[in-house]
Structure formats: C-alpha cells, structure tokens
Protein backbone atom coordinates (compact mmCIF):
# COMPACT_ATOMS: atom_id res chain seq x y z
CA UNK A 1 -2.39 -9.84 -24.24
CA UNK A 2 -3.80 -7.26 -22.13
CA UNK A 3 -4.74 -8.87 -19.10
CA UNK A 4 -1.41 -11.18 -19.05
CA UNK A 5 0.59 -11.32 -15.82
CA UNK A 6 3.07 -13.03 -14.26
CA UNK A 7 2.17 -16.21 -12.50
CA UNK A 8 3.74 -19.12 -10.21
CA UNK A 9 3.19 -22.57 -10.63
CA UNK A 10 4.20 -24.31 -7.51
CA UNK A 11 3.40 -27.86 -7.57
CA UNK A 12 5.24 -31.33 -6.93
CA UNK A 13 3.92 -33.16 -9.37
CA UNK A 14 5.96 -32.05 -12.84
CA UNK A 15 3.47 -33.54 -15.35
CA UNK A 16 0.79 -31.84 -13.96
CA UNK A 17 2.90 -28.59 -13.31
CA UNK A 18 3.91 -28.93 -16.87
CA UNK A 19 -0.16 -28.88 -18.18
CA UNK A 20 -1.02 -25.94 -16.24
CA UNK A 21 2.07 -24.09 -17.65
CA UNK A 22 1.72 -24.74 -20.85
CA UNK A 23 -2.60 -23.99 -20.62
CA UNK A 24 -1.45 -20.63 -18.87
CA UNK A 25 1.85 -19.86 -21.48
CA UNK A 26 -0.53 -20.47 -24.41
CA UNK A 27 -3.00 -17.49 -22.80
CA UNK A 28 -0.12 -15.23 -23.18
CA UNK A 29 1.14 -15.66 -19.32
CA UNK A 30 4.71 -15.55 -17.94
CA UNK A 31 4.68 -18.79 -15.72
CA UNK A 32 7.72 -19.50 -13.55
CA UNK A 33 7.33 -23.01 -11.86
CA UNK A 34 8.59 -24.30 -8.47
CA UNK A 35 8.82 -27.89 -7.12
CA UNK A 36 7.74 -27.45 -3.60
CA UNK A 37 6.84 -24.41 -1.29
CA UNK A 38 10.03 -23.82 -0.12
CA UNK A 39 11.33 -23.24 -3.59
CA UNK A 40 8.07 -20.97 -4.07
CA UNK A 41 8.71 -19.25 -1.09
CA UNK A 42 11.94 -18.09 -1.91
CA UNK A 43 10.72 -17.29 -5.98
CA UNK A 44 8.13 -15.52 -4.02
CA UNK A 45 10.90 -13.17 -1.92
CA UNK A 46 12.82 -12.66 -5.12
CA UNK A 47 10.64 -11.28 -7.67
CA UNK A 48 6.94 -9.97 -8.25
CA UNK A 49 4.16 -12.16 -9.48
CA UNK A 50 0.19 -11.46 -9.85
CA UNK A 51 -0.82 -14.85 -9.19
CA UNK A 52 0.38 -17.67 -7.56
CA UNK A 53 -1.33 -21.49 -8.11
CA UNK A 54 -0.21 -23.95 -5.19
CA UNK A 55 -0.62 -27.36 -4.66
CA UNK A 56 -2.60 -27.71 -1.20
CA UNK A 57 -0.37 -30.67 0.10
CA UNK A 58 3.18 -30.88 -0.94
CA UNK A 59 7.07 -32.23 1.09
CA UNK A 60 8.65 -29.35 2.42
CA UNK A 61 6.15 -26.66 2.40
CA UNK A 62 2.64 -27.19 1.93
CA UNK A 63 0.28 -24.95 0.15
CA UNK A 64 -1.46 -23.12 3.60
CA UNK A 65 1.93 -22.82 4.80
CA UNK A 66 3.65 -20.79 1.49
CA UNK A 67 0.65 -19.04 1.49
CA UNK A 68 0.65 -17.61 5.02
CA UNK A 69 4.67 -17.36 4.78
CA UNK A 70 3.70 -14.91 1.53
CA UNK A 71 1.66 -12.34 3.12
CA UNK A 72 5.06 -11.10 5.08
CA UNK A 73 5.88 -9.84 1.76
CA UNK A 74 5.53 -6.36 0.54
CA UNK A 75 1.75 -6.55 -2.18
CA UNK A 76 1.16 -10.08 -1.63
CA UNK A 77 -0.22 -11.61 -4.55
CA UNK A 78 -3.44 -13.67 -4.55
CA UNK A 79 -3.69 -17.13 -4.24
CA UNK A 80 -5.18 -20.34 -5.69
CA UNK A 81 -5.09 -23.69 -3.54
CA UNK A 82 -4.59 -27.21 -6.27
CA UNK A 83 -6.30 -29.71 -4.37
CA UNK A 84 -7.84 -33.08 -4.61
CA UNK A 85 -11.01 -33.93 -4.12
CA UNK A 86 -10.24 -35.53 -0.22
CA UNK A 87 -8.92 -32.43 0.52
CA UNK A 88 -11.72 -29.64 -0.37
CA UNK A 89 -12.60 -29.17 2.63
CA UNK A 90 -9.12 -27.83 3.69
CA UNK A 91 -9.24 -25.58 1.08
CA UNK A 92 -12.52 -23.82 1.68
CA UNK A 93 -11.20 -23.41 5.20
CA UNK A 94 -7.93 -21.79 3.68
CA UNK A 95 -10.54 -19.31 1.60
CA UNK A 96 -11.24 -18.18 5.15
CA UNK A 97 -7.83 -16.96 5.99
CA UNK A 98 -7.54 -15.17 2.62
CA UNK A 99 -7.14 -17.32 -0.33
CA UNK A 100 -8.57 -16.53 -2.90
CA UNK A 101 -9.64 -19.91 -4.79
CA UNK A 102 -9.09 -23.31 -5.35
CA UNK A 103 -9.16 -25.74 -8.32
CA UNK A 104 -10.00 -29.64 -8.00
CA UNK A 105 -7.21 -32.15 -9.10
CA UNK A 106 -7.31 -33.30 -12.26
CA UNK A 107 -8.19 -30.35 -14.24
CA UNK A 108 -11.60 -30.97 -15.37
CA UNK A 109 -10.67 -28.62 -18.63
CA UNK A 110 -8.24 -25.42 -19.90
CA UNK A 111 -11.28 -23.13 -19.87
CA UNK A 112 -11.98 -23.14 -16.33
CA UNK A 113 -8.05 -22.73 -15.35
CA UNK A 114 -8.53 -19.93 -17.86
CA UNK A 115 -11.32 -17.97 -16.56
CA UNK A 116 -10.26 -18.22 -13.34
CA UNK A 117 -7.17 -16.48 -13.87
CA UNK A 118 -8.21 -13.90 -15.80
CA UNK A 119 -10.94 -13.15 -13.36
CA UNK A 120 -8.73 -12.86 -10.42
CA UNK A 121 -5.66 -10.63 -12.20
CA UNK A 122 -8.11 -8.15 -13.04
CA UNK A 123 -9.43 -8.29 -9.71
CA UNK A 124 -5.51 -7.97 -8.43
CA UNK A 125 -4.59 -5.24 -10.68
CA UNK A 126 -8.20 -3.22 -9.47
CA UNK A 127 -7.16 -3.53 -5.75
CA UNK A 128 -3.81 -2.84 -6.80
CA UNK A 129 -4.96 0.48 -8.34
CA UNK A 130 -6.90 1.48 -5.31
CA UNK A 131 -4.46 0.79 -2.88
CA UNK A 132 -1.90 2.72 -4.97
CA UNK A 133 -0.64 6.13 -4.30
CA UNK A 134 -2.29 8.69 -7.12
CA UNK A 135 -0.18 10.70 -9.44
CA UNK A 136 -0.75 13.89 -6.81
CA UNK A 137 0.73 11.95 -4.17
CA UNK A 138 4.27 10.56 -6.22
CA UNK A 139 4.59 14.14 -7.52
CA UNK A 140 7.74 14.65 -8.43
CA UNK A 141 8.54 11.14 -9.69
CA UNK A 142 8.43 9.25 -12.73
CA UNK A 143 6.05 7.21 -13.32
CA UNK A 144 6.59 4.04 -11.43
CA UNK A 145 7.55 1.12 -14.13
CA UNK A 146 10.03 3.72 -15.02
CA UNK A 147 11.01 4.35 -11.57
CA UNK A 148 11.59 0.88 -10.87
CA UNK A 149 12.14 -0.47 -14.77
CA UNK A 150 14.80 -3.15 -15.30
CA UNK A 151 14.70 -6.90 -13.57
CA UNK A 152 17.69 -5.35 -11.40
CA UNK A 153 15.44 -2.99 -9.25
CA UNK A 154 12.22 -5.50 -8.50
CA UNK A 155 14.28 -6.62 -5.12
CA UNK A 156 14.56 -2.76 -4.37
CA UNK A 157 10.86 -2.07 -4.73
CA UNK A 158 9.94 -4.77 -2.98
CA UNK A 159 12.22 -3.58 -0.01
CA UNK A 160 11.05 -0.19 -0.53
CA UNK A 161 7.30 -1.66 0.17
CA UNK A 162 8.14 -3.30 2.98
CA UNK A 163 10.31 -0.38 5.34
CA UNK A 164 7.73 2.20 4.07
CA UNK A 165 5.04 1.81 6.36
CA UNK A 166 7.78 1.61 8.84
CA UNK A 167 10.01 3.94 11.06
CA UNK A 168 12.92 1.91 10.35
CA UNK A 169 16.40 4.16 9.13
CA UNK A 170 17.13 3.59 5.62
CA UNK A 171 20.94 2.97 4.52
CA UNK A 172 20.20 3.54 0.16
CA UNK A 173 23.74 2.90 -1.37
CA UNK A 174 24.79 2.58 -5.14
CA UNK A 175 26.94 4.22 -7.16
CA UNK A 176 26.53 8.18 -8.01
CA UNK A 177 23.50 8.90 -10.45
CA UNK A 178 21.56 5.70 -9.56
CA UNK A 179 18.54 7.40 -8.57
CA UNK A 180 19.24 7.57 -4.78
CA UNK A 181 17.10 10.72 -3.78
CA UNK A 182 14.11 9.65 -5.89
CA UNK A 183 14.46 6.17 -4.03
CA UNK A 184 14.32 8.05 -0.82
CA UNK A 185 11.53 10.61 -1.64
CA UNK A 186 9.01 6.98 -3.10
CA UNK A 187 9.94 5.48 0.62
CA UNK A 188 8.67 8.97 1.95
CA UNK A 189 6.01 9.39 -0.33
CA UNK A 190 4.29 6.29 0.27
CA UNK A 191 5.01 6.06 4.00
CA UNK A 192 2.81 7.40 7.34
CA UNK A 193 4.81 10.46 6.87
CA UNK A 194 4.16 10.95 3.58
CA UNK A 195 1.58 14.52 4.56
CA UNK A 196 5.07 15.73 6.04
CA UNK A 197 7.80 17.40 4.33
CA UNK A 198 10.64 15.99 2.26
CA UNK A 199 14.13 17.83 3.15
CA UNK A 200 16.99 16.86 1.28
CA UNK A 201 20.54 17.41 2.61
CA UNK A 202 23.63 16.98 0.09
CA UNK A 203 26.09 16.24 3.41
CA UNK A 204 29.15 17.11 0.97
CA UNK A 205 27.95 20.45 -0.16
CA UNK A 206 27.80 22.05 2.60
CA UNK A 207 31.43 23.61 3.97
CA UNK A 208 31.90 21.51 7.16
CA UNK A 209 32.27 25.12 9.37
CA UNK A 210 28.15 25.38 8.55
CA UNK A 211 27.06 21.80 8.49
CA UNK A 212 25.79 22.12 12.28
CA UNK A 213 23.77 24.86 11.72
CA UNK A 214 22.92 23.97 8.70
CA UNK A 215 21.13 20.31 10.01
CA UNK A 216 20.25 21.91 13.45
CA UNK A 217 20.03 25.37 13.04
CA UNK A 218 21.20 28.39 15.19
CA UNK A 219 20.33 31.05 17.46
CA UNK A 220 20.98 34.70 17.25
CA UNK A 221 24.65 35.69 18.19
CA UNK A 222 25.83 32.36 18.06
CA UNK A 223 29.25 33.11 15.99
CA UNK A 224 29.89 36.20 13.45
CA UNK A 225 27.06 36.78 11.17
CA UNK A 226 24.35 35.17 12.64
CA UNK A 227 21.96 38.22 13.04
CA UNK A 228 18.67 36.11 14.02
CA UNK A 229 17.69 32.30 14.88
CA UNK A 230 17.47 30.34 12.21
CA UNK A 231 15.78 26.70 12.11
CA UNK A 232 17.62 23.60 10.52
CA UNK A 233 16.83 21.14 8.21
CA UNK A 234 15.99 18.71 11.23
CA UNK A 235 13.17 20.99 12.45
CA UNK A 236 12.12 22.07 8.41
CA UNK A 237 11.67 18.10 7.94
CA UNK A 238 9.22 17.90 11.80
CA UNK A 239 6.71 15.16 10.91
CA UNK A 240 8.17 14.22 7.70
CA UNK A 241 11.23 12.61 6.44
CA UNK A 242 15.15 13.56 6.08
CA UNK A 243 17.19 12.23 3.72
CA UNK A 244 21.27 12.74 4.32
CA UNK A 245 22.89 12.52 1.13
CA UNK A 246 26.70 11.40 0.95
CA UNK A 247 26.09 10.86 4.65
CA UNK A 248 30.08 9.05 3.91
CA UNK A 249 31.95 12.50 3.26
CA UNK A 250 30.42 14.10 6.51
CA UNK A 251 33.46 14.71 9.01
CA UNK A 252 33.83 13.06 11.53
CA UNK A 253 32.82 15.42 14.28
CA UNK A 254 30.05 15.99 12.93
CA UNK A 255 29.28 12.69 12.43
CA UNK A 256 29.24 12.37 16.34
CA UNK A 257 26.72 14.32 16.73
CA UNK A 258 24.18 13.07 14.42
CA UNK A 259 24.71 10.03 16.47
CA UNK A 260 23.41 11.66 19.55
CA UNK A 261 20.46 12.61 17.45
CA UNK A 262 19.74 9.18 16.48
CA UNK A 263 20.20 7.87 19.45
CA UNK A 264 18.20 10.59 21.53
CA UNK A 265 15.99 11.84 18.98
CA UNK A 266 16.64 15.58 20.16
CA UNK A 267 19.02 18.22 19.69
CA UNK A 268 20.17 21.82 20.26
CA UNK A 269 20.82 24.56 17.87
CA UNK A 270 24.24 26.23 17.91
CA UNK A 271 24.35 28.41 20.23
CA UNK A 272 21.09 27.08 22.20
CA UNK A 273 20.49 24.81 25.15
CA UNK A 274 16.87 24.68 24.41
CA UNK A 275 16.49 20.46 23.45
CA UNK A 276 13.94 20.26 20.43
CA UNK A 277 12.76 16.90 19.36
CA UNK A 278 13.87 15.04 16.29
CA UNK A 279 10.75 14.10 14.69
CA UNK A 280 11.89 12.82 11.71
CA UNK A 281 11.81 9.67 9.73
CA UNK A 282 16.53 9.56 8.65
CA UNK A 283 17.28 8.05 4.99
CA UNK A 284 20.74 8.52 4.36
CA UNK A 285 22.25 7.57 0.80
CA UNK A 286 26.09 6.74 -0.23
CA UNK A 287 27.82 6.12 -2.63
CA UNK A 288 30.74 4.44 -0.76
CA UNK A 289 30.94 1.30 1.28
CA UNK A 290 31.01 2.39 4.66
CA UNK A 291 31.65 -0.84 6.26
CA UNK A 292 35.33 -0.36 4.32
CA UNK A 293 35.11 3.22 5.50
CA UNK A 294 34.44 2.65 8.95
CA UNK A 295 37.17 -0.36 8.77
CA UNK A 296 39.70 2.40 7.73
CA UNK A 297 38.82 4.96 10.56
CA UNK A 298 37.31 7.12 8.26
CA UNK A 299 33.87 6.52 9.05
CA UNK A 300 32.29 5.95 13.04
CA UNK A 301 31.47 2.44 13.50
CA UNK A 302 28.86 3.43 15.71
CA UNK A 303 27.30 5.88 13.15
CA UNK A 304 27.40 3.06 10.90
CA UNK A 305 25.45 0.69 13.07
CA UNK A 306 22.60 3.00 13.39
CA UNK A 307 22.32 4.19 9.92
CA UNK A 308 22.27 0.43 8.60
CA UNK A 309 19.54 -0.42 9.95
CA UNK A 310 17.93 -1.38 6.82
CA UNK A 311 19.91 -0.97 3.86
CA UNK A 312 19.19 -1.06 -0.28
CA UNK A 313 21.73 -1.35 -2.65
CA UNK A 314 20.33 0.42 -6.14
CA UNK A 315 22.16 -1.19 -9.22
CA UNK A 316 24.16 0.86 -11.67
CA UNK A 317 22.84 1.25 -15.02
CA UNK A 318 25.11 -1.31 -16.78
CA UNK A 319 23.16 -4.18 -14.20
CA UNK A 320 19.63 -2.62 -15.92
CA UNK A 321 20.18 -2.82 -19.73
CA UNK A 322 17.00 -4.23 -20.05
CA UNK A 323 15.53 -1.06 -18.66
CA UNK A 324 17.62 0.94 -21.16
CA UNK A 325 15.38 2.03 -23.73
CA UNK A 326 12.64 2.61 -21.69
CA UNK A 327 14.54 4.77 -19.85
CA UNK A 328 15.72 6.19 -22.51
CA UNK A 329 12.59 6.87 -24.64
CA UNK A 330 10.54 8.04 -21.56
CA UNK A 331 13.73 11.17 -21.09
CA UNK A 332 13.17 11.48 -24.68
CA UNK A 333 9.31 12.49 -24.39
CA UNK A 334 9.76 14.35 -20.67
CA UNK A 335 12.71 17.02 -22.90
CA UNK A 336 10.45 16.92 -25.58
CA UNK A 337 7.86 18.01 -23.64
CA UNK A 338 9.27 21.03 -21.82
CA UNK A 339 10.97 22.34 -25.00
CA UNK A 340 7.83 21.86 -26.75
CA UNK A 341 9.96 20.22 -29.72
CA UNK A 342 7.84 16.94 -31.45
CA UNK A 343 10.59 14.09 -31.45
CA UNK A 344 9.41 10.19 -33.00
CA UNK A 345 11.40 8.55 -30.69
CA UNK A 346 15.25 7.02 -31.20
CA UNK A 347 16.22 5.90 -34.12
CA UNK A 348 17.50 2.49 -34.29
CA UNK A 349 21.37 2.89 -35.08
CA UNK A 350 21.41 5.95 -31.69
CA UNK A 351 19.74 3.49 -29.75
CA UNK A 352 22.20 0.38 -30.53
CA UNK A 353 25.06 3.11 -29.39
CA UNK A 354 23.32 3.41 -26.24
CA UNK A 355 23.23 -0.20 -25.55
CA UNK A 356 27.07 -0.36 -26.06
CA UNK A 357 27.99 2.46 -23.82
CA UNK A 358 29.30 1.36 -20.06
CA UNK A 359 27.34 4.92 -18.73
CA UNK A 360 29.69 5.48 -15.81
CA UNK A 361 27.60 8.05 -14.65
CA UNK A 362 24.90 5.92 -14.76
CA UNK A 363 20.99 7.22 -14.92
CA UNK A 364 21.95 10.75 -14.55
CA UNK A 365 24.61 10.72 -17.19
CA UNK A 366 21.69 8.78 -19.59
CA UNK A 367 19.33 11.47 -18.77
CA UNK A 368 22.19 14.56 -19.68
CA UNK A 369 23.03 12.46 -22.84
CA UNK A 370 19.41 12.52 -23.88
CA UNK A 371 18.90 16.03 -23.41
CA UNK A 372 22.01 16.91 -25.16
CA UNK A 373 20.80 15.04 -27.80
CA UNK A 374 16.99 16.37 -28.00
CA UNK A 375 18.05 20.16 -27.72
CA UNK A 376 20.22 19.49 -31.44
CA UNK A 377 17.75 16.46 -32.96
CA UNK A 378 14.98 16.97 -35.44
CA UNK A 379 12.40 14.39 -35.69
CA UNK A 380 14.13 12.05 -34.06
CA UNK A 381 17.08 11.12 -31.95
CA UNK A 382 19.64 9.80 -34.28
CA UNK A 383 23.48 9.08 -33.59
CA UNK A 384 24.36 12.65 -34.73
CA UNK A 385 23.26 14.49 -31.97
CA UNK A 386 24.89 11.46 -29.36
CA UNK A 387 28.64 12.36 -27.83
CA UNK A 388 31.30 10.95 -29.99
CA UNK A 389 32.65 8.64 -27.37
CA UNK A 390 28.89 7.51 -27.55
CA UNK A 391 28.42 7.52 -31.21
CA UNK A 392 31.34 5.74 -32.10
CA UNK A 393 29.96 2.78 -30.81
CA UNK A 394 27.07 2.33 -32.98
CA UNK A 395 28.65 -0.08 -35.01
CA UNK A 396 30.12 -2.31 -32.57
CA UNK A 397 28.60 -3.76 -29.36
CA UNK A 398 29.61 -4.67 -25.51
CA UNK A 399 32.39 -7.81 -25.55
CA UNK A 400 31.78 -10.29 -22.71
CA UNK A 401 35.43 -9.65 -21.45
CA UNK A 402 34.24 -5.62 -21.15
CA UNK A 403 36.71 -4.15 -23.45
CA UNK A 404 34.44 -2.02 -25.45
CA UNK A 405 32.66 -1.07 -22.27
CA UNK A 406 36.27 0.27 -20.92
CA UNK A 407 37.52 1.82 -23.51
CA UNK A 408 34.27 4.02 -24.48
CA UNK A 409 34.35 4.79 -20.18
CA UNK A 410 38.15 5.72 -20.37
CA UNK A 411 37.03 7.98 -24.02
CA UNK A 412 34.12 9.66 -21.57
CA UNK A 413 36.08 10.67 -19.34
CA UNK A 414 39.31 12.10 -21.70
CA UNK A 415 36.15 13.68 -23.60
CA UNK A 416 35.27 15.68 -20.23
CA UNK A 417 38.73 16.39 -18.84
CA UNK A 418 39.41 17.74 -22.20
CA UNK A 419 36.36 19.79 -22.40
CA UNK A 420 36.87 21.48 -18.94
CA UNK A 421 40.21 22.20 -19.57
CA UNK A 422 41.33 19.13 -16.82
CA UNK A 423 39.29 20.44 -14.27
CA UNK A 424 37.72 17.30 -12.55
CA UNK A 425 35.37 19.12 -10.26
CA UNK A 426 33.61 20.13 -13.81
CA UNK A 427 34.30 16.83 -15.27
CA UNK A 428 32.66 14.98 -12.95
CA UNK A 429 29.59 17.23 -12.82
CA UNK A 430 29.57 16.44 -17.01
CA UNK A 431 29.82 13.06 -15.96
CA UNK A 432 27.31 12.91 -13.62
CA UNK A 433 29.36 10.95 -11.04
CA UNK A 434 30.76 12.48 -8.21
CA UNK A 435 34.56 13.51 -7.70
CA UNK A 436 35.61 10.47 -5.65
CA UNK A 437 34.24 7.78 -8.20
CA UNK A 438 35.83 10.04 -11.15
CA UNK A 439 39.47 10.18 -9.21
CA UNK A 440 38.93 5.61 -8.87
CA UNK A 441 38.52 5.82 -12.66
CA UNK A 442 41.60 8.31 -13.28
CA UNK A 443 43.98 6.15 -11.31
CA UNK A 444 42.30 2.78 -12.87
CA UNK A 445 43.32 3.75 -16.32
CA UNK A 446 46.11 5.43 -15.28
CA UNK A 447 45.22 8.99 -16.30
CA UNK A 448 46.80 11.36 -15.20
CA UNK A 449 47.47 15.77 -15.70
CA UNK A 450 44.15 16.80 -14.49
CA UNK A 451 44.04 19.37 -12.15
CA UNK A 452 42.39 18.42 -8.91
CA UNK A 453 40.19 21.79 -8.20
C-alpha cells in the first residue's frame, strides 16, 4: 500500500484497541498497540512511528501528557486524541498545543478512522520531505533508508536527530567497518554546522612523532623539516565539525592535550605561543571500549569523561540481517554504476550465502565482497563470483548455537592470512577490520604463525 505507515495504538480499553487495529491492519498499516501512556511513551523512545492514536484519558499517562512527553523526541510524529463525547472539549484545547486531531468514542464507522489516517500520513511524510536535508546537502552518503536500514540502527537515528542540532561531543563506538565516519559526517551534515567543513582524522594513522602538528599544526622552524607554518586539522575544520577516528589508539600524551582543547577550546601550534580558538563541533569514533581502556591505564579517565558526553553504539552487521539484502543490492547497483557493467541483481542461491556468513568485517567487508563479486559477474551476482569461505555456505544456513557463523569467520580469516602470505597488517585491510579486532580473533581460535608486521 503506498501510503501505509507505521502507527501506535495506545489505548486502555483492549476491545476497543483491538477494533481500531484490526480497521487500520486491514488498510495495509503496521499497528503496534500499548496499554497506557507510559507504555506508549517508552514504544515512542524506542522506535519510529508516523502516527500515533491516544486515548485522551487513561491510568498512568494520559493522552495530553504522552503527547507533550513525545515532542522531546527527535521528528515527533503527529497525533490523534480518542475521546468521548464529555471530553471534546479537552481535546479541541489539546489541537491548540499541536495535536493534530481527535476522534469521538465509539467509532461512528471504519471509513472515517480511515480517511483520517491517510490524510494525516501524507500530510506527515510532506512536512517530513520539506524539513529534510536535500540530496546536495547529504552528499556523500547513501541514501538514508540505506544509511540507517535494519531495525538495529532506528535507536541510532533517532539519537543522531536529537544531538544534531546540538553542540554536544559525540562518543560513536562499534566495531570496525560499521559505518562510523558516515555516522559522524549525517550528525554534521544535518547540524548548525553543517555550511562548515567536515575534517576527518584517522588518530592511528598518523606516526605519534606528527600527531601534534598534524591536529594543531606548526610554525616555521619548529623541529627539522618544517620549512613554513602549516595549519592543522583543528583550524581546517573552523566553523565546522571534527571527527577523531580511533580516538582509543592515540597515546597517551597526546591524549593530554586534546583534553586541554576540550576543556579550553584553544590551542597552540608547535612551535607557537599564539592561542587560536577551537571552533569546532569533536565526534570521536572507537572501536574499543574505553571505559575497559581507561580501567586498565591505557586510556585517560578524564579524556574519557569529556569525549562521552553523548555516546552511540552502531551495531555490527550480524545484529542487522534484516538490512542485509538491501544493503547488499543497493552496493550491487552503486559498482554497477561506476563500472558501467548492467547487473539484474543477486541471484537467489549468492544471496542465501550472504545471509549465512558471520561478516566479521562487517559493512565494509559486505561492500569489498560485493565489488569483488560485480568486477567477475555477468548478468547477475551469482555464488561464483562470492569468496569460497562465502560460497561454501550457500547450502547450509546460520545454527542458533553460532557454529556455522564461526567456522566460515575462522575460514575468512585463514583465507586472508593465506593470501597475504601471514601478513596481518594486509589481512586485516582484506578483512576490513582493523589489526586489533583481527589479533582478538587469532588468539580466539587459536591461530597462530602469522607474522605481526
């Protein structure tokens, strides 16, 4: 149904909750249904819905009072008061404070629930799309029910919505190849800042003898080589946003001074004593837990306070299955695209083998895989252009005690060591995971005669 959406039924009565579910499920709607307006409140916090029908007086949490709670939450959705017919006048006074509508108790008949709804999605979905950043101002991203595809990420976007608009540091952690930086650069794109720039730092990249200047910059003569003043990524990102990625393998010198910048919002550049203002908007992204880290003395407690200020967890690819072949299919058209090859899609048996595999390297290993497998297909994606530890499993499926899932990981990575003659810097990179996660899954299967270069 095209103008179907996803709608809450919060009401204490459960025969009449049960009638206007059933009206709206027959209309092709997704209903979810709540006893009270606490319950609803909380439905409301996890997950995204387009429309929300509330019973006006309710225990717990009436109808005025979920409704006022919602618009705290990131793209509010509209709302329609249940009310009977001793209480209209509370809901017309509600339509004042933003409601949208009500309906009179008992439902006089299905059509007018119908019409109702319909009228007031599409009017959702056209504020929606007015209110929404363009295509010219997400460039650079997928499109955004890719971005965000998969049950697992809705509590993500709806965090991202609500620290946007906001000044607020951003903690993004996850595992490697989860789609950290494009995380970061949506937060940036559809914040304040947004006109600014976007400077990305990979904090583990960069030998630790540089990282200074590289963040702050330096001034002419300040050690051997430096033959004129050069400006840092703190002053390239002025009025925009920085993003620190693998903010958990910067030393932890270095980490003390990014503290002073946070805290002071200035710095110097080496060799300077000029102070320059910070005018920057800090996301930082890792991939390890830095409350262990910082635990172990490995990471500054105090650097860890600041940063996690307001942190998102992205899930790993094996918590998004349902996003899979979306995912997959839209990497499929984008390599398709730029080698100008005309692909159908994935063919059925590739794309069971796709559900089976545990993807250790998560979104960026899906994305390599696919255009691996698009370079060598013809028509369509089919099994023989997937990785063997990949194609095997075309045939079999994911066991509930993770066996399958395992053992195809543990195949990966012998695939890559192999390939790279042990190397694991290389592996990893194959992988798409970073070093550190690919050394926890060498000593977790108990692999071992790789060199570490």
């Amino acid at each position: 149904m095209k103008n179907a959406g996803r709608i809450l039924i919060v009401e204490d009565d459960a025969t009449f909750r049960g009638l206007l579910a059933a009206i709206l499920e027959d209309a092709g709607h997704e209903v979810t249904q709540a006893a009270d307006g606490a319950a609803g409140l909380v439905l409301l916090k996890k997950s995204a819905f387009d429309l929300v029908l509330s019973d006006l007086k309710m225990p717990k949490m009436g109808g005025v009072e979920l409704f006022r709670a919602s618009r705290a939450i990131a793209m509010p959705p509209p709302f329609v008061l249940l009310t009977a017919f001793g209480t209209i006048e509370e809901a017309v006074a509600a339509i004042k404070e933003g409601v949208s509508d009500f309906l009179t108790k008992p439902l006089k008949d299905p059509a007018s629930l119908r019409a109702l709804v319909d009228r007031l999605l599409e009017l959702h979905r056209s504020e929606r799309r007015q209110g929404a950043p363009d295509e010219s101002e997400l460039a650079g991203l997928p499109p955004l029910d890719i971005l965000f595809a998969g049950t697992a990420m809705q509590d993500a976007r709806r965090l991202a919505g609500e620290v946007a608009a906001t000044e607020a540091t951003v903690l993004i952690g996850g595992e490697s190849g989860t789609g950290k930086e494009l995380f970061a650069r949506y937060i940036h794109l559809t914040s304040p800042r947004k006109s600014g720039p976007f400077v990305a730092v990979n904090c583990a990249a960069i030998p630790e003898n540089l990282l200074e200047s590289e963040l702050f910059g330096h001034e002419r003569g300040a050690f051997t080589g430096a033959s004129a003043a050069r400006q840092g990524r703190f002053e390239m990102a002025a009025g925009g946003t920085i993003m620190l990625d693998e903010i958990g393998e910067m030393p932890l010198a270095m980490q003390a001074k990014l503290l002073r910048v946070l805290q002071e919002r200035s710095f110097q550049r080496v060799g300077g004593n000029k102070e320059l203002r910070a005018d920057v908007r800090v996301v930082a992204a890792t991939n390890r837990d830095l409350a262990k880290e910082s635990a172990a003395g490995r990471f500054r407690e105090d650097l860890y306070y600041r940063l996690n200020v307001f942190p998102v967890t992205l899930p790993t690819l094996r918590d998004r299955r349902d996003a899979l072949d979306a995912l997959a299919g839209f990497f499929v058209r984008m390599h398709a695209r730029a080698m100008g090859k005309k692909l159908t899609g994935i063919a059925a048996p590739a794309m069971k083998a796709l559900r089976s595999y545990s993807w250790p390297g998560n979104i960026r290993e899906l994305q390599n895989v696919i255009e691996r497998a698009v370079i060598l297909a013809r028509g369509e994606v089919t099994p023989a252009e997937l990785p063997e530890n990949i194609r095997s499993l075309q045939d079999g499926g994911p066991r509930e005690d993770g066996g399958i899932l395992k053992e195809a990981e543990r195949d990966a990575i012998a695939a890559a060591l192999k390939s790279t003659a042990g190397n694991r810097r290389l592996a990893a990179e194959r992988l798409g995971i970073s070093r550190r996660t690919l050394q926890y899954r060498l000593k977790e299967y108990g692999m071992a005669g790789a060199e570490d270069v």
